[in-house]
Protein backbone atom coordinates (compact mmCIF):
# COMPACT_ATOMS: atom_id res chain seq x y z
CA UNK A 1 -49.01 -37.51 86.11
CA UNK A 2 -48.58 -41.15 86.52
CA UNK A 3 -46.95 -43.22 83.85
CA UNK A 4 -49.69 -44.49 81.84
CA UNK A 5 -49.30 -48.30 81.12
CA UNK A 6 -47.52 -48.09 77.71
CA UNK A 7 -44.42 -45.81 79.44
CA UNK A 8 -44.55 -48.91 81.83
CA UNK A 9 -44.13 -51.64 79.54
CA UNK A 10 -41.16 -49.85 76.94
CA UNK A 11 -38.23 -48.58 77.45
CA UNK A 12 -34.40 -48.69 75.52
CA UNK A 13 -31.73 -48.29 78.13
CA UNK A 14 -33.28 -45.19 79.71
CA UNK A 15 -35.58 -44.96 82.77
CA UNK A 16 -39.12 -44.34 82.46
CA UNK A 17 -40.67 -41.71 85.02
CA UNK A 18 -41.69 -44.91 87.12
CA UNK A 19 -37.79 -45.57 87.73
CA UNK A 20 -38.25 -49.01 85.11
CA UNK A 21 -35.71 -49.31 82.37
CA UNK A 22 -37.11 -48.28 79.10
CA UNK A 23 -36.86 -50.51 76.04
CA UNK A 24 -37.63 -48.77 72.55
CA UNK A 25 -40.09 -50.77 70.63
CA UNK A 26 -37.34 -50.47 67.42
CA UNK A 27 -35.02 -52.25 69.42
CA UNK A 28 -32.01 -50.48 71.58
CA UNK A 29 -29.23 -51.18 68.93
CA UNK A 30 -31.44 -48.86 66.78
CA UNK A 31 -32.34 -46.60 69.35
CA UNK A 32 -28.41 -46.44 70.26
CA UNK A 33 -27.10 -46.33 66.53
CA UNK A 34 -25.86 -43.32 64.97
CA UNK A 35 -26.76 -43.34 60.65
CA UNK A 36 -23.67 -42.99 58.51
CA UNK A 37 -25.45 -40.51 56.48
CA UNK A 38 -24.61 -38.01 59.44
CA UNK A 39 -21.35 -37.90 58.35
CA UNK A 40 -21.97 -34.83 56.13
CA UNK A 41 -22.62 -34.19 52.58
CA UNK A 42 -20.90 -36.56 50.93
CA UNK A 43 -22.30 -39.40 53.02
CA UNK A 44 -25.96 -37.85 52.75
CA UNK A 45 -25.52 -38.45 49.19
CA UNK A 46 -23.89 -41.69 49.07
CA UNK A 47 -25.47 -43.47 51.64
CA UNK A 48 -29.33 -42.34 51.61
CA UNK A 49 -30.21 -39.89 48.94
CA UNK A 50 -28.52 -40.76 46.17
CA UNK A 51 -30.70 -44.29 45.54
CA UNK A 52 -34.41 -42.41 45.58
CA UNK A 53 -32.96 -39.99 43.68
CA UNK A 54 -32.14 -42.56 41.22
CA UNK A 55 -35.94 -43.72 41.32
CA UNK A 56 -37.67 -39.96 41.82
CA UNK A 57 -38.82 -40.93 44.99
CA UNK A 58 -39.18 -38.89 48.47
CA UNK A 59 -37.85 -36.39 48.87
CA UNK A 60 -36.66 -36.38 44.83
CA UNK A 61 -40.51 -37.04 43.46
CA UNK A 62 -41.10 -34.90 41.08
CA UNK A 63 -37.57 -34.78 40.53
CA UNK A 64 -34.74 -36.36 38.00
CA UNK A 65 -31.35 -37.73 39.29
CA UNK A 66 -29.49 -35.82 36.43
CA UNK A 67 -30.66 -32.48 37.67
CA UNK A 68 -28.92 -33.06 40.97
CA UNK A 69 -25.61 -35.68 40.27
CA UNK A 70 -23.82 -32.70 39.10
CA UNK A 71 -25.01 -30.44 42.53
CA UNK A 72 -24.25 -33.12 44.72
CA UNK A 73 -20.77 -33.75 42.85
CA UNK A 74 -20.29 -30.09 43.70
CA UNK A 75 -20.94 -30.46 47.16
CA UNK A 76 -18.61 -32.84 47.20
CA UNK A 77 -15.54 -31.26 45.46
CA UNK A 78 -15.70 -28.19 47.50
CA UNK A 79 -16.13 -30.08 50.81
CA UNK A 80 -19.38 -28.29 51.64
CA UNK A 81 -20.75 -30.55 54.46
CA UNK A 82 -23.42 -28.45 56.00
CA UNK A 83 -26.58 -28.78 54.59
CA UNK A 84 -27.99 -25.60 56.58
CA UNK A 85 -25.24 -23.36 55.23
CA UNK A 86 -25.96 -20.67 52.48
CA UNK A 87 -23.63 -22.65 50.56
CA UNK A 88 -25.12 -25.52 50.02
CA UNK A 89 -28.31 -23.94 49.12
CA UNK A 90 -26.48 -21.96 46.73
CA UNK A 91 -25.14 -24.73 44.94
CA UNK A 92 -29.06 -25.00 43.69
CA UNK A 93 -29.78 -22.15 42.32
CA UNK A 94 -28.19 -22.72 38.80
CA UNK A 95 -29.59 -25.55 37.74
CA UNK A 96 -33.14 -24.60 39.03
CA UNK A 97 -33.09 -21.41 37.19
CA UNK A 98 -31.71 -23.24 34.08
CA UNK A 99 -34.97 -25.78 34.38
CA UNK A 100 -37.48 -22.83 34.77
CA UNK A 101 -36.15 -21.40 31.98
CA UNK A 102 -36.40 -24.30 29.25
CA UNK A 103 -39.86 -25.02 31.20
CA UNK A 104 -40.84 -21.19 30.19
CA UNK A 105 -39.51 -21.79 26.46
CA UNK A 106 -41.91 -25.10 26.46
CA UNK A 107 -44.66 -23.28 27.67
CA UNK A 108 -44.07 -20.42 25.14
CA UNK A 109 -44.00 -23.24 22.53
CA UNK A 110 -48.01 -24.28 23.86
CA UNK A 111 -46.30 -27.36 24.88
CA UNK A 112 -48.00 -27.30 28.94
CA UNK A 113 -47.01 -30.50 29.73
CA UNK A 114 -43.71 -30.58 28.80
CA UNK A 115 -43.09 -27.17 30.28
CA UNK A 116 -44.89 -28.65 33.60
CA UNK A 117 -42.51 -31.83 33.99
CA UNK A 118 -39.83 -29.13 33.77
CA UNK A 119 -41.31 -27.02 36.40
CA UNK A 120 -41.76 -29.59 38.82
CA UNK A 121 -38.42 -30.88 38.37
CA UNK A 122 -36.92 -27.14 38.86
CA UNK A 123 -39.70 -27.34 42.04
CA UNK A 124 -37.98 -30.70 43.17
CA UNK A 125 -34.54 -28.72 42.75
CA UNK A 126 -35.21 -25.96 45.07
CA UNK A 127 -36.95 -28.29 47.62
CA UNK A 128 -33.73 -29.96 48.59
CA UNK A 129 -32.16 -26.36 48.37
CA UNK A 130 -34.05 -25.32 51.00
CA UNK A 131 -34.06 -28.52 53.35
CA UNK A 132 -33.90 -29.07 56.22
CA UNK A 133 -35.61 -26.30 57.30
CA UNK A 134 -37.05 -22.92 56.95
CA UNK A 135 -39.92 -21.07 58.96
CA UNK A 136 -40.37 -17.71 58.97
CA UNK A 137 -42.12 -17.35 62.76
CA UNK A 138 -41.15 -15.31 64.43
CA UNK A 139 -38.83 -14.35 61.35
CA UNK A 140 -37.31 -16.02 58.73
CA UNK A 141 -34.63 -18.22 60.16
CA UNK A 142 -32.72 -17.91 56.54
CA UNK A 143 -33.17 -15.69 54.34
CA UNK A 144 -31.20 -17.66 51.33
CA UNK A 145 -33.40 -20.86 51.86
CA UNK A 146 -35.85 -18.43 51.95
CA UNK A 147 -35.15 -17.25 48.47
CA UNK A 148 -35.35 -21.22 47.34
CA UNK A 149 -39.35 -21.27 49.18
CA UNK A 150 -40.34 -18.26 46.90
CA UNK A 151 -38.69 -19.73 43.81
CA UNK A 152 -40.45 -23.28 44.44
CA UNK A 153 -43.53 -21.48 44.81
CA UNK A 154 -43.67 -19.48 41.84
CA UNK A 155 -42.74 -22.22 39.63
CA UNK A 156 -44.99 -24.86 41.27
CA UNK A 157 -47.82 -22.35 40.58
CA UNK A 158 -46.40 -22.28 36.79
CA UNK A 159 -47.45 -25.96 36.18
CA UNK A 160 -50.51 -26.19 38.32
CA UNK A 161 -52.18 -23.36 36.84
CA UNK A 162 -52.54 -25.38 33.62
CA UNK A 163 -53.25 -28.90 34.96
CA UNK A 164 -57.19 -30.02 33.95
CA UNK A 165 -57.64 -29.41 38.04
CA UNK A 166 -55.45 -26.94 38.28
CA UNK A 167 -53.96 -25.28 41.80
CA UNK A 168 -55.35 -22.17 43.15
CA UNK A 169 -53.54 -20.26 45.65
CA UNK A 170 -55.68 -18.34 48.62
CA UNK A 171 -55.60 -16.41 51.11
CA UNK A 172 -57.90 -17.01 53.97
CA UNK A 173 -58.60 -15.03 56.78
CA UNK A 174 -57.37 -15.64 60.25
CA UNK A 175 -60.51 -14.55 61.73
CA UNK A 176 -60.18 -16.84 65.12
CA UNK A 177 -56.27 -15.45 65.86
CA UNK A 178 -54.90 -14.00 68.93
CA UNK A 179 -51.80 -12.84 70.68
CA UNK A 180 -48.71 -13.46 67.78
CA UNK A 181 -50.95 -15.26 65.56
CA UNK A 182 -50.88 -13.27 62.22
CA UNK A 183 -53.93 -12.29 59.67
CA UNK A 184 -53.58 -14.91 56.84
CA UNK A 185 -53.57 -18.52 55.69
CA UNK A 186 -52.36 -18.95 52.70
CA UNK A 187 -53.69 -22.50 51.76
CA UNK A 188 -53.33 -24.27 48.01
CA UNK A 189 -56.57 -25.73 47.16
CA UNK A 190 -57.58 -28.20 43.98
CA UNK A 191 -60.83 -29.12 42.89
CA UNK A 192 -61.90 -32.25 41.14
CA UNK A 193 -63.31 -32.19 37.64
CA UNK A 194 -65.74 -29.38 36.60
CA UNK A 195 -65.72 -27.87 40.16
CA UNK A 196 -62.70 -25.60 39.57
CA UNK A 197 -64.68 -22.59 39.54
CA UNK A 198 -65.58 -20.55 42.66
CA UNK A 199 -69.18 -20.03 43.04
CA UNK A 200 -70.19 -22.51 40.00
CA UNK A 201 -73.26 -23.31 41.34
CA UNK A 202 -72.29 -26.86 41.32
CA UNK A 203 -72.72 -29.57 44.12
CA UNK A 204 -70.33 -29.33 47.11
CA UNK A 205 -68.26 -31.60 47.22
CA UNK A 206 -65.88 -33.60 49.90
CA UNK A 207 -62.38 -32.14 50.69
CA UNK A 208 -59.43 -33.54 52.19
CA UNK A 209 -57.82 -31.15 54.82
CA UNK A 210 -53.83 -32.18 54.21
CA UNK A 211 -51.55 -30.95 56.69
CA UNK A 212 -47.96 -30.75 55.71
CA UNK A 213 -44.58 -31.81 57.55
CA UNK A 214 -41.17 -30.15 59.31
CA UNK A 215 -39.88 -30.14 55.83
CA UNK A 216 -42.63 -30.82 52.95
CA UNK A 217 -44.94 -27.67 52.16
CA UNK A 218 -47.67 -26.87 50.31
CA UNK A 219 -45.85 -27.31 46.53
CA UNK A 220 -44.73 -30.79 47.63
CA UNK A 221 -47.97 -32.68 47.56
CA UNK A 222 -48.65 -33.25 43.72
CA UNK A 223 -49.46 -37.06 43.95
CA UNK A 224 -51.60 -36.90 47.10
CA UNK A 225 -53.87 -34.30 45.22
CA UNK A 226 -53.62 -36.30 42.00
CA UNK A 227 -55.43 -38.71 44.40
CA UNK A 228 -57.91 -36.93 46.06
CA UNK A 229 -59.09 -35.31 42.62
CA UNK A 230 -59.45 -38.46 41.03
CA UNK A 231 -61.79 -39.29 43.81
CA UNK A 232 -63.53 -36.44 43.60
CA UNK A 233 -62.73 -34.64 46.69
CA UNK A 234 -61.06 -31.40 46.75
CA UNK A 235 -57.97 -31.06 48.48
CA UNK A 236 -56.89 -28.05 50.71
CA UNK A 237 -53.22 -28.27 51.62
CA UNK A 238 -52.08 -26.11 54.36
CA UNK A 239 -48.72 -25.64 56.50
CA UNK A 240 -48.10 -26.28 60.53
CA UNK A 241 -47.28 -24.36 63.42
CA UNK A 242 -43.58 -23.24 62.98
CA UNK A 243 -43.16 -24.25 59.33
CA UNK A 244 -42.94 -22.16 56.07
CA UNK A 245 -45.70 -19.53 55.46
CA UNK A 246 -47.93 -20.64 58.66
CA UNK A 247 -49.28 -17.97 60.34
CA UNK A 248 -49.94 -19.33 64.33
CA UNK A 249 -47.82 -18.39 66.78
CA UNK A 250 -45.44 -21.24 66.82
CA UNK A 251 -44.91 -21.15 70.53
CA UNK A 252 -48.39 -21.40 71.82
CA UNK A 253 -50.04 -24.66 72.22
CA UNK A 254 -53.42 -23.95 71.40
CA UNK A 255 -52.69 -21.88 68.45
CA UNK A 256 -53.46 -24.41 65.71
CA UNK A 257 -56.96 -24.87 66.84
CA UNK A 258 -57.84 -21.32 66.07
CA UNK A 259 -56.22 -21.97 63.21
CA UNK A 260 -58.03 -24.82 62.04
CA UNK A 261 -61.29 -22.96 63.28
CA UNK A 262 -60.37 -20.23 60.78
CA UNK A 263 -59.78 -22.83 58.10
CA UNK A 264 -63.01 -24.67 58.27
CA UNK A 265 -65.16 -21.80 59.05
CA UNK A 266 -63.88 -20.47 55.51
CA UNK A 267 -64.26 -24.05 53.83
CA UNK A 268 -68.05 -23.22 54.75
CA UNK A 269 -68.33 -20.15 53.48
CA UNK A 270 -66.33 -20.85 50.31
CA UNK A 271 -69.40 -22.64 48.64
CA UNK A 272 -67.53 -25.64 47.09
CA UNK A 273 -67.11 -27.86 50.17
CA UNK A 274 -69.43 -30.25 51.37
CA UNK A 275 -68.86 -30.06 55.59
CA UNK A 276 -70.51 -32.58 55.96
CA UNK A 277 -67.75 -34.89 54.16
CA UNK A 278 -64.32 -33.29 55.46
CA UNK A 279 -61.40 -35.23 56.25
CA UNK A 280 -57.97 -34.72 57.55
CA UNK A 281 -54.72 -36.18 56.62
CA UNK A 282 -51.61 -35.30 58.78
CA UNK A 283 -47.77 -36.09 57.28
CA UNK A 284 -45.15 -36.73 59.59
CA UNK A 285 -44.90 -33.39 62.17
CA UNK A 286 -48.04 -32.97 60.81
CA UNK A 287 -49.58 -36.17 62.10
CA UNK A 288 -49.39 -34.24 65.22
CA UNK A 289 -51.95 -31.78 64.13
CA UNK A 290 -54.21 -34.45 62.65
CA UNK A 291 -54.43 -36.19 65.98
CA UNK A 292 -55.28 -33.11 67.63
CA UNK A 293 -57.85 -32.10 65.62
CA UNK A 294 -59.47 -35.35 65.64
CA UNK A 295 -60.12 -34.61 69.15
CA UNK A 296 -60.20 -30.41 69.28
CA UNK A 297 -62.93 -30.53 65.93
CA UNK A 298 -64.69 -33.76 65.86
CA UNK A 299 -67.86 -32.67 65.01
CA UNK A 300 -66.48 -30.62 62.01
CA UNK A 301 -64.28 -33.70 60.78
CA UNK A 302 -65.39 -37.20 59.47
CA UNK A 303 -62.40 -38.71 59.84
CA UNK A 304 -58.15 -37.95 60.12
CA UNK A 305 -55.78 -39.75 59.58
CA UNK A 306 -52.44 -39.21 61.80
CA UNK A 307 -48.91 -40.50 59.78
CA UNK A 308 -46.03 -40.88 61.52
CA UNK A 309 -47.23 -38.79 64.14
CA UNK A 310 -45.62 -37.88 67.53
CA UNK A 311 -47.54 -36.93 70.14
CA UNK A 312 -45.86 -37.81 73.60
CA UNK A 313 -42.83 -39.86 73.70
CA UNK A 314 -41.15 -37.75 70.88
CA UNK A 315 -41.33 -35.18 73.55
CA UNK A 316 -38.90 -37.37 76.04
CA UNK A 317 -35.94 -36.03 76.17
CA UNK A 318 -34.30 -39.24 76.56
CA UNK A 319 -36.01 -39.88 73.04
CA UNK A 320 -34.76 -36.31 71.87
CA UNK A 321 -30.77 -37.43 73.22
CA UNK A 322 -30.91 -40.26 70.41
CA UNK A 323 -32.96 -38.57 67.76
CA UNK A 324 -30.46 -36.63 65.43
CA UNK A 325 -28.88 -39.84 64.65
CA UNK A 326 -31.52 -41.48 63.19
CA UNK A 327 -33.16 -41.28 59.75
CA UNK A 328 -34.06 -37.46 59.36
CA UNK A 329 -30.90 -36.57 56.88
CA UNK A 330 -29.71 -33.26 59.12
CA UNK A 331 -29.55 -32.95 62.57
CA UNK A 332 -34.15 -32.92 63.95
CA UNK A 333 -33.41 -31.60 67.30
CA UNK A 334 -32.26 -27.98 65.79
CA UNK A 335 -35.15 -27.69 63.36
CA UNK A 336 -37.83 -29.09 65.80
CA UNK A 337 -36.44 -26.34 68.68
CA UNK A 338 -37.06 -23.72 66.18
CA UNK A 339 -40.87 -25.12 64.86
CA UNK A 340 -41.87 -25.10 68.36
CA UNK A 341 -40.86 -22.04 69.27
CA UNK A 342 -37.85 -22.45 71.43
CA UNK A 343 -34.52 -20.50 71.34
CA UNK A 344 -32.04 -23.39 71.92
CA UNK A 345 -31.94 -27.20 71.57
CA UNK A 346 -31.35 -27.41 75.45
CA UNK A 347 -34.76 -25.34 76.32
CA UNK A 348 -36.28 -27.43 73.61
CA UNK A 349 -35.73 -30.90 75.49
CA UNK A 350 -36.01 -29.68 78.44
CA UNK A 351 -39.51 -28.20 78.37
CA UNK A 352 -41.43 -29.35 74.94
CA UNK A 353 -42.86 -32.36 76.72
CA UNK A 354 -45.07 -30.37 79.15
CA UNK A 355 -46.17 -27.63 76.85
CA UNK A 356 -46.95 -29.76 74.04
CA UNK A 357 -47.59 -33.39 74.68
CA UNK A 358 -51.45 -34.18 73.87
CA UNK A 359 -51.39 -36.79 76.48
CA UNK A 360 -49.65 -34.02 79.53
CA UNK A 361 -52.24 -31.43 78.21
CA UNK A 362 -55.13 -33.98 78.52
CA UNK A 363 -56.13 -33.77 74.41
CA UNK A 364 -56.17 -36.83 73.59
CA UNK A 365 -58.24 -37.83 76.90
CA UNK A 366 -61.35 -36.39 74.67
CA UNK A 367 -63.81 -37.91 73.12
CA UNK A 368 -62.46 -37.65 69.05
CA UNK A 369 -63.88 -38.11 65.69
CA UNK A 370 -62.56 -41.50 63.30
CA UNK A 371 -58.80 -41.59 63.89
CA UNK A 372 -56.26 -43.70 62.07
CA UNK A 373 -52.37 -44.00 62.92
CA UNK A 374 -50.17 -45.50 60.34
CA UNK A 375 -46.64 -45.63 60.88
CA UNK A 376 -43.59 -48.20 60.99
CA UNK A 377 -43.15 -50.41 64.14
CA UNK A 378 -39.13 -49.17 63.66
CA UNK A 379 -39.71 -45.28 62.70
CA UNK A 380 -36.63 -43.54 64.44
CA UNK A 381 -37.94 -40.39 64.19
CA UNK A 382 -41.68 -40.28 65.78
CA UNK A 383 -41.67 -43.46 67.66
CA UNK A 384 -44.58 -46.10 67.00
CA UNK A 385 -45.08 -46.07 70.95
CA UNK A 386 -46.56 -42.55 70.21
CA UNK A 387 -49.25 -44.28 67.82
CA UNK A 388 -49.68 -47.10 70.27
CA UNK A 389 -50.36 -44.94 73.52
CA UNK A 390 -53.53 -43.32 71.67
CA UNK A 391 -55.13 -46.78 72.47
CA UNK A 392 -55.51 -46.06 75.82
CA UNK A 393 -57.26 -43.04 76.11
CA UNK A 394 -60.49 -41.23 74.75
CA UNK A 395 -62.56 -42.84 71.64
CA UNK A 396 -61.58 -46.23 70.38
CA UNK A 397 -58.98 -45.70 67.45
CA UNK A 398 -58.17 -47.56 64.40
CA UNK A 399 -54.54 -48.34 62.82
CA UNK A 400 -52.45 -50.00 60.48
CA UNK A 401 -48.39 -50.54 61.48
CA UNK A 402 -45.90 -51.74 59.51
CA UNK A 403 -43.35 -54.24 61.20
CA UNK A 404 -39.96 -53.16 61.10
CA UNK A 405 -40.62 -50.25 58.39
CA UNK A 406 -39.34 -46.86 59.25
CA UNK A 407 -41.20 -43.10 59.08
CA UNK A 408 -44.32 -42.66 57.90
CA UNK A 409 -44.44 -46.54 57.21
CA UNK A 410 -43.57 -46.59 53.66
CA UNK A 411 -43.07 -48.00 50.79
CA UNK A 412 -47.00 -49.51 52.29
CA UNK A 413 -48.57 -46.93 54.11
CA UNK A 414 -50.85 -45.00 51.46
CA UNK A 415 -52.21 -49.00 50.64
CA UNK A 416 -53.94 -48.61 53.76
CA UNK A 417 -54.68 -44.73 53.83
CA UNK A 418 -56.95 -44.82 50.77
CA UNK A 419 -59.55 -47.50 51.32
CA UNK A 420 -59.90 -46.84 54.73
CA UNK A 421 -60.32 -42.81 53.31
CA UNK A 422 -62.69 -43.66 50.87
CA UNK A 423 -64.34 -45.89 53.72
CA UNK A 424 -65.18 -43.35 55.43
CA UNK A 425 -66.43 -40.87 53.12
CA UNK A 426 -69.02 -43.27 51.60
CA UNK A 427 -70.34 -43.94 55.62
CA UNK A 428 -70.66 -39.96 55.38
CA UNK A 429 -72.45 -39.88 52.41
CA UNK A 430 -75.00 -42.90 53.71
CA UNK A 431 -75.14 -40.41 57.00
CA UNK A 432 -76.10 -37.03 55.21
CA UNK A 433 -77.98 -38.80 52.91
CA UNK A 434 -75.96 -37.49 49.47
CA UNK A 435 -74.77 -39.43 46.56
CA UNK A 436 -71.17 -40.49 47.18
């Protein structure tokens, strides 16, 4: 395939397919550099976790910095640098079992929001237990950060039973797999005031599809739902290819369309979803899915919106060569080898781009449904020339970067997702005719 004109104008010290030198739109320096927090544990800590933690921001929301200075000063005593080791997520387990504890005394007291701050905090606890990683396609690649998932999912489901829109955990039928694909979704869904019930006899009403990342899952998510209930759209959260509790094959391209085929065609069925007002919202690996989809499903989507997605040039291998020194805290190649079905890093970089690039399989060529990309112009992990490329190709597209911002565009990002979200679902209710 030729290079298309966006591989012709970047590049970052490396040579594009067209023989050109390739100059990273986040500048070579940051291309080249190496983050300090790759220095281990102790430098994790010190250097990038330990100020969000302060703040209970990503990946601490939900979280409280004096449930994890004392596990982090543990770390660090005992010289435990590797954050994929049983070790570290050992080093957990104490203080999360301490927090579900007091949060089951609260509860037993009638006190259900006290007992739910603790829960999510003990949630928050085994999250960063079981970081970076875990998938368990085609079997569980560890079996003690395995242990953390089940815990964070049990207690999650202790608080959001008893919110006002409380979570409800279900199982939906594969109906569309093949090959390695296995029989069963399991999806979180919350719906807006008064239509928590299944088979109410209430209106439908709009849902927000939200596809999760490399290394946040369904119980991570709390805020975004917050938001979509408020709004009063329902929000079904599901898992990718190659993460957590997803059941598509992990090494076949196409298997997250029957996936998503599955999905909606039981969003129909399920009586509390209005098709006609269903939107997607893709975080980080799962931006991936979103863009996809927007192309793969348009007519059963009014909109998705892709975040910090890759879709191309995060395939590159000279892209992949730089990649596990920038801001992901552990090494991404490792993880992303395993998510995409690959036994080793080397097979990984070698091959990924040709079995899974949307623009070498000819997705994104496609006519799609609405499509926004939000990301930072300087995002070291899925580069903004990924966002950028979509441009060129297919329906006309619709974005909002952030200059010199990092993954996933924050601190501004969801300033832009929401209008533009709530944009689009009042067009869909002038379309179909329904109040919005």
């Amino acid at each position: 395939m030729a290079p298309h004109k966006t591989e012709a104008l970047i590049g970052g010290g490396e040579s594009g397919k067209d023989g050109s030198t390739r100059h990273w739109i986040m500048g070579t320096e940051a291309f080249e550099a190496r983050m300090p927090h790759h220095d281990g544990i102790k430098a994790l800590w010190e250097t990038k976790w330990k100020f969000p933690c302060t703040k209970s921001l990503y990946p601490f929301h939900d979280g409280q910095f004096e449930d994890f200075e004392p596990i982090f000063d543990y770390l660090i005593k005992n010289n435990i640098k590797d954050g994929t080791s049983p070790s570290y997520t050992n080093a957990f387990f104490p203080v999360a079992e301490a927090l579900t504890a007091r949060g089951d005394a609260t509860a037993a007291a009638n006190d259900h929001t006290a007992a739910s701050a603790l829960y999510l905090r003990a949630c928050t606890v085994y999250r960063i237990a079981r970081f970076p990683y875990i998938t368990a396609f085609p079997a569980v690649n560890c079996a003690v950060k395995w242990k953390a998932w089940e815990l964070q999912k049990d207690v999650y489901m202790r608080a959001a039973r008893a919110w006002p829109q409380p979570v409800e955990e279900v199982v939906v039928p594969h109906v569309h797999r093949l090959g390695r694909d296995r029989a069963e979704i399991p999806v979180y869904v919350r719906m807006p005031a008064a239509k928590s019930t299944l088979g109410n006899g209430g209106d439908r009403v709009p849902a927000v599809i939200l596809m999760t990342g490399l290394d946040g899952y369904r119980p991570d998510n709390t805020v975004r739902t917050d938001e979509f209930v408020a709004r009063g759209w329902a929000a079904v959260v599901v898992e990718i290819p190659g993460t957590a509790d997803c059941p598509a094959d992990s090494a076949d391209p196409e298997s997250p369309d029957r996936l998503w085929s599955s999905l909606l065609e039981w969003m129909g069925q399920d009586g509390r979803f209005e098709m006609g007002r269903v939107m997607v919202w893709g975080l980080s690996s799962g931006g991936y899915y979103a863009i996809r989809i927007a192309h793969t499903h348009k007519d059963k989507i009014v909109g998705s919106v892709a975040q910090g997605a890759g879709c191309h040039f995060f395939y590159d291998q000279a892209w992949l060569e730089k990649a596990d020194g920038h801001e992901y805290p552990f090494k991404l190649t490792p993880a992303m080898a395993m998510k995409h079905g690959f036994e080793s890093v080397e097979a990984y970089k070698a091959g990924v781009q040709k079995k899974f690039s949307l623009l070498e399989t000819g997705i994104i060529q496609k006519p799609s449904t609405r499509l926004l990309l939000i990301n930072g112009t300087h995002d070291g992990l899925m580069p903004i020339e990924d966002s950028m490329m979509l441009f060129e190709y297919g329906t006309p597209k619709e974005a909002r970067f952030f200059t010199g911002a990092l993954h996933m565009g924050y601190p501004l990002a969801n300033l832009s997702v929401y209008p533009w979200m709530e944009s689009v679902m009042a067009s869909a209710a002038k379309n179909t005719g329904v109040s919005k």
